[in-house]
Protein backbone atom coordinates (compact mmCIF):
# COMPACT_ATOMS: atom_id res chain seq x y z
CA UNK A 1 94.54 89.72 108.40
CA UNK A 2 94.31 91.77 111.64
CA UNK A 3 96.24 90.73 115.09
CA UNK A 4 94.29 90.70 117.94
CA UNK A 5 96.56 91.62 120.82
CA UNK A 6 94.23 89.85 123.36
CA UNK A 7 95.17 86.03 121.84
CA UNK A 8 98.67 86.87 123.48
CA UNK A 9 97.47 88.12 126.82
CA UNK A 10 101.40 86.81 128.01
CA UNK A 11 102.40 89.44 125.24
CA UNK A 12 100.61 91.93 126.27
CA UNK A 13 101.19 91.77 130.13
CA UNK A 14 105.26 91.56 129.80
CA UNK A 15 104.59 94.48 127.00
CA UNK A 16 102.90 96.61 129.68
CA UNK A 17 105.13 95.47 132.40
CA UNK A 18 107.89 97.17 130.45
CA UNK A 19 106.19 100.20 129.65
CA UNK A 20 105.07 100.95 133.31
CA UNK A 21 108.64 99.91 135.03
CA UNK A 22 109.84 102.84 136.98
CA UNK A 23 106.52 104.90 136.41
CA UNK A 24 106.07 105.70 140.08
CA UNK A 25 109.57 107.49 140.19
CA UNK A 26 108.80 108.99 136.40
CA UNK A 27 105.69 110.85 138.01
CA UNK A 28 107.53 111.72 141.42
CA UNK A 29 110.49 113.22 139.02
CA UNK A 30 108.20 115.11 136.94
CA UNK A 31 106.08 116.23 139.70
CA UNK A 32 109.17 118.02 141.58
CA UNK A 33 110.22 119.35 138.12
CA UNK A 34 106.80 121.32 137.16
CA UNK A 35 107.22 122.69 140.50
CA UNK A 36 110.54 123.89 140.22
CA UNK A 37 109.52 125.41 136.98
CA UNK A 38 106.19 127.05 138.43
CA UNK A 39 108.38 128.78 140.83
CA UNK A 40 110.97 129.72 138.06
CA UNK A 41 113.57 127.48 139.54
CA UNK A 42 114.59 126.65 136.28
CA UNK A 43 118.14 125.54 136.84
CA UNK A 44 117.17 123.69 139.46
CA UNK A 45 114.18 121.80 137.41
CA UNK A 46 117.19 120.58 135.22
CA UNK A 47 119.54 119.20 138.04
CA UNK A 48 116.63 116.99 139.02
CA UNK A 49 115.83 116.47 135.14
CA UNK A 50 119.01 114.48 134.85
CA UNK A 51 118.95 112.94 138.83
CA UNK A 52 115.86 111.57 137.67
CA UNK A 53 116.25 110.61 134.00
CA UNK A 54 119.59 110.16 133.35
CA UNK A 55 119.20 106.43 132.36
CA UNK A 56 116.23 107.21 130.29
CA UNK A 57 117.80 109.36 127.29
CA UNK A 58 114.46 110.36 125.74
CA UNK A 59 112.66 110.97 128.93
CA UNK A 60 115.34 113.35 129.90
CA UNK A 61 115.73 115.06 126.66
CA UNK A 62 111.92 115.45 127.21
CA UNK A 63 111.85 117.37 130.03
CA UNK A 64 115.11 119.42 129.31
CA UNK A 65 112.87 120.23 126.02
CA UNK A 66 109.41 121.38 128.22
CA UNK A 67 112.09 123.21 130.81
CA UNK A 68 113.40 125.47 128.25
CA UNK A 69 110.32 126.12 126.07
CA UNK A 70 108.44 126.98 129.73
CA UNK A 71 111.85 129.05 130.66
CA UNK A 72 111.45 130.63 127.62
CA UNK A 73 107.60 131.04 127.58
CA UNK A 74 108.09 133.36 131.09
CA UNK A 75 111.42 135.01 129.64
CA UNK A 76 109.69 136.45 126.68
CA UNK A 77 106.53 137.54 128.82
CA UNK A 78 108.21 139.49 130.93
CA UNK A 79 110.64 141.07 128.50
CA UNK A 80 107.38 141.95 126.15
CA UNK A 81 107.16 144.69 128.29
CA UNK A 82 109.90 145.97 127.59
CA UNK A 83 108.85 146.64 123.78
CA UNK A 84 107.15 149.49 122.73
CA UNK A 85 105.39 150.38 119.12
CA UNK A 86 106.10 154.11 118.71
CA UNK A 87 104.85 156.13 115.82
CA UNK A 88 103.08 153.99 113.89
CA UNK A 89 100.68 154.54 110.89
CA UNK A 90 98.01 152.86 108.65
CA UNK A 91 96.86 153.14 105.24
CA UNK A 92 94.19 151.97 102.94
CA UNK A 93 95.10 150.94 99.35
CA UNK A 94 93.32 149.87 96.41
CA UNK A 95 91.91 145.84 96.55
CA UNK A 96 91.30 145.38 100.17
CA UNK A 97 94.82 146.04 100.89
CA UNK A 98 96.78 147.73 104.33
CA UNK A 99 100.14 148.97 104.49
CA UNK A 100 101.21 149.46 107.80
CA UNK A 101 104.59 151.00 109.15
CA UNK A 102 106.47 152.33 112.57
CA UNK A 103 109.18 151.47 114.61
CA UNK A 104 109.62 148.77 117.44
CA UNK A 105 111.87 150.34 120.45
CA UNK A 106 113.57 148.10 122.58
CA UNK A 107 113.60 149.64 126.05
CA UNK A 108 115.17 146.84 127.46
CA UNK A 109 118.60 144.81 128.41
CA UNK A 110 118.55 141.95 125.73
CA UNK A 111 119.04 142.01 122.01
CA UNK A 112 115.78 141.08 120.05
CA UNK A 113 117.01 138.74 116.72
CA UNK A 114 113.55 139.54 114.84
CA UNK A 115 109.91 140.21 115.60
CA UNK A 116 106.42 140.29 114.09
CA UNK A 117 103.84 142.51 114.28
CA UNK A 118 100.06 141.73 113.95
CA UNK A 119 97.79 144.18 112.80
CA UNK A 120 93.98 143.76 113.40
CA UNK A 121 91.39 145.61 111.07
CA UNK A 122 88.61 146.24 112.97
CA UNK A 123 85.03 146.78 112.42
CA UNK A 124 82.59 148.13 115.62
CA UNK A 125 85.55 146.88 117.60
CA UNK A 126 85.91 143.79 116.96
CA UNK A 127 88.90 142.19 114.74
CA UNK A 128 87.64 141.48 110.91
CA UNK A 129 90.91 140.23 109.74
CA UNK A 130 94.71 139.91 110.96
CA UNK A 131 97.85 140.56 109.38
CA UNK A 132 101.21 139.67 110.25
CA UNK A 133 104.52 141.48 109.62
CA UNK A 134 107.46 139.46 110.06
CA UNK A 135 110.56 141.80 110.32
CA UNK A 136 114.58 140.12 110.47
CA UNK A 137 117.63 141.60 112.07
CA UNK A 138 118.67 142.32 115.66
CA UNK A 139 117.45 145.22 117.46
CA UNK A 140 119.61 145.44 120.56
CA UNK A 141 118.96 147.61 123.96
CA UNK A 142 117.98 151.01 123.21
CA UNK A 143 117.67 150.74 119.75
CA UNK A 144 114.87 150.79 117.16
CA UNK A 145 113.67 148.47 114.47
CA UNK A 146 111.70 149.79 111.96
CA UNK A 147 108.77 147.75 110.19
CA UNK A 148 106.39 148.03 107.11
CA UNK A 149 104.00 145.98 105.21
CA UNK A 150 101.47 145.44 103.05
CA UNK A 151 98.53 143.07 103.97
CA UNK A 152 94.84 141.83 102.35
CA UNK A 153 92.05 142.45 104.23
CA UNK A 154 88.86 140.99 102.11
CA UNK A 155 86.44 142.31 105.06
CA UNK A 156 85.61 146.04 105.27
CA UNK A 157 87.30 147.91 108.79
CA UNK A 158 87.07 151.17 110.31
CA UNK A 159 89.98 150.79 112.51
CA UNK A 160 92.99 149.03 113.08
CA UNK A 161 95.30 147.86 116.12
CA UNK A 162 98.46 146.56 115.83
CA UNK A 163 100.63 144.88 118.70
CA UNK A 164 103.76 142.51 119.09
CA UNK A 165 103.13 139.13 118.44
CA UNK A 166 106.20 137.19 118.74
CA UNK A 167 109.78 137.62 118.83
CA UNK A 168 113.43 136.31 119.52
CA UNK A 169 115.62 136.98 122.03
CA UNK A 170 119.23 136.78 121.98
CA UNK A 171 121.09 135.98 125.60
């Protein structure tokens, strides 16, 4: 048999009287934190993380979570540009399948700890299929990774594109 909450309206109120307690710091607290992390004040954004959550374990681990994954986000944006595909090449092969190789060069400061490529068969210039390569090891500064792989592409293409989709960086 269902409850229905509103038969214990005394319930309910103390329930949301609980749940909203210290909401008007919560929001002031996060507030100041998304702006320290817009700016890319990220240490900062976690010194007022724990002033303002300290007694709230979850809530804290919450936004220590979001400040790293946004640190992390603007980190790996900026360092993309540091990685270059260099001489690269494409085949077609029997049953709709690509093969795909080249080398990644890592022009800058950081060790990458993996990457993946995407490869995009194209037809009138616009993507019929994608493909993903995903390559493991370390590449560090100046080095090169090499990749290769094999993908099925059930559409016909006339061209393909490849780019970096993702990858890991070691500090």
């Amino acid at each position: 048999m269902p409850i229905c909450i509103f038969r214990f309206p005394a319930l309910l109120i103390s329930l949301l009287a609980f749940a909203t307690a210290g909401c008007g710091e919560d929001v002031e607290g996060k507030r100041k934190i998304d702006e320290r992390v817009r700016t890319g004040q990220y240490k900062e954004a976690v010194r007022l993380a724990h002033k303002y959550f300290e007694a709230d374990k979850l809530l804290l681990l919450t936004n220590l979570e979001y400040i790293a994954d946004k640190r992390e986000k603007a980190l790996k944006h900026n360092y993309r540009k540091s990685l270059l595909i260099h001489d690269w090449s494409w085949e077609r092969q029997d049953r709709n399948l690509i093969r795909v190789a080249g080398k990644l060069v890592n022009m800058g400061n950081m060790a990458i700890t993996g990457f993946s490529i995407r490869i995009k068969c194209m037809r009138h210039g616009q993507a019929a299929c994608r493909v993903t390569i995903a390559v493991k090891g370390e590449v560090g500064p100046g080095m090169v990774g090499r990749f290769a792989g094999t993908g099925r592409c059930p559409e016909d293409y006339d061209d393909v594109s490849i780019e970096v989709l993702d990858f890991g960086l070691k500090e």
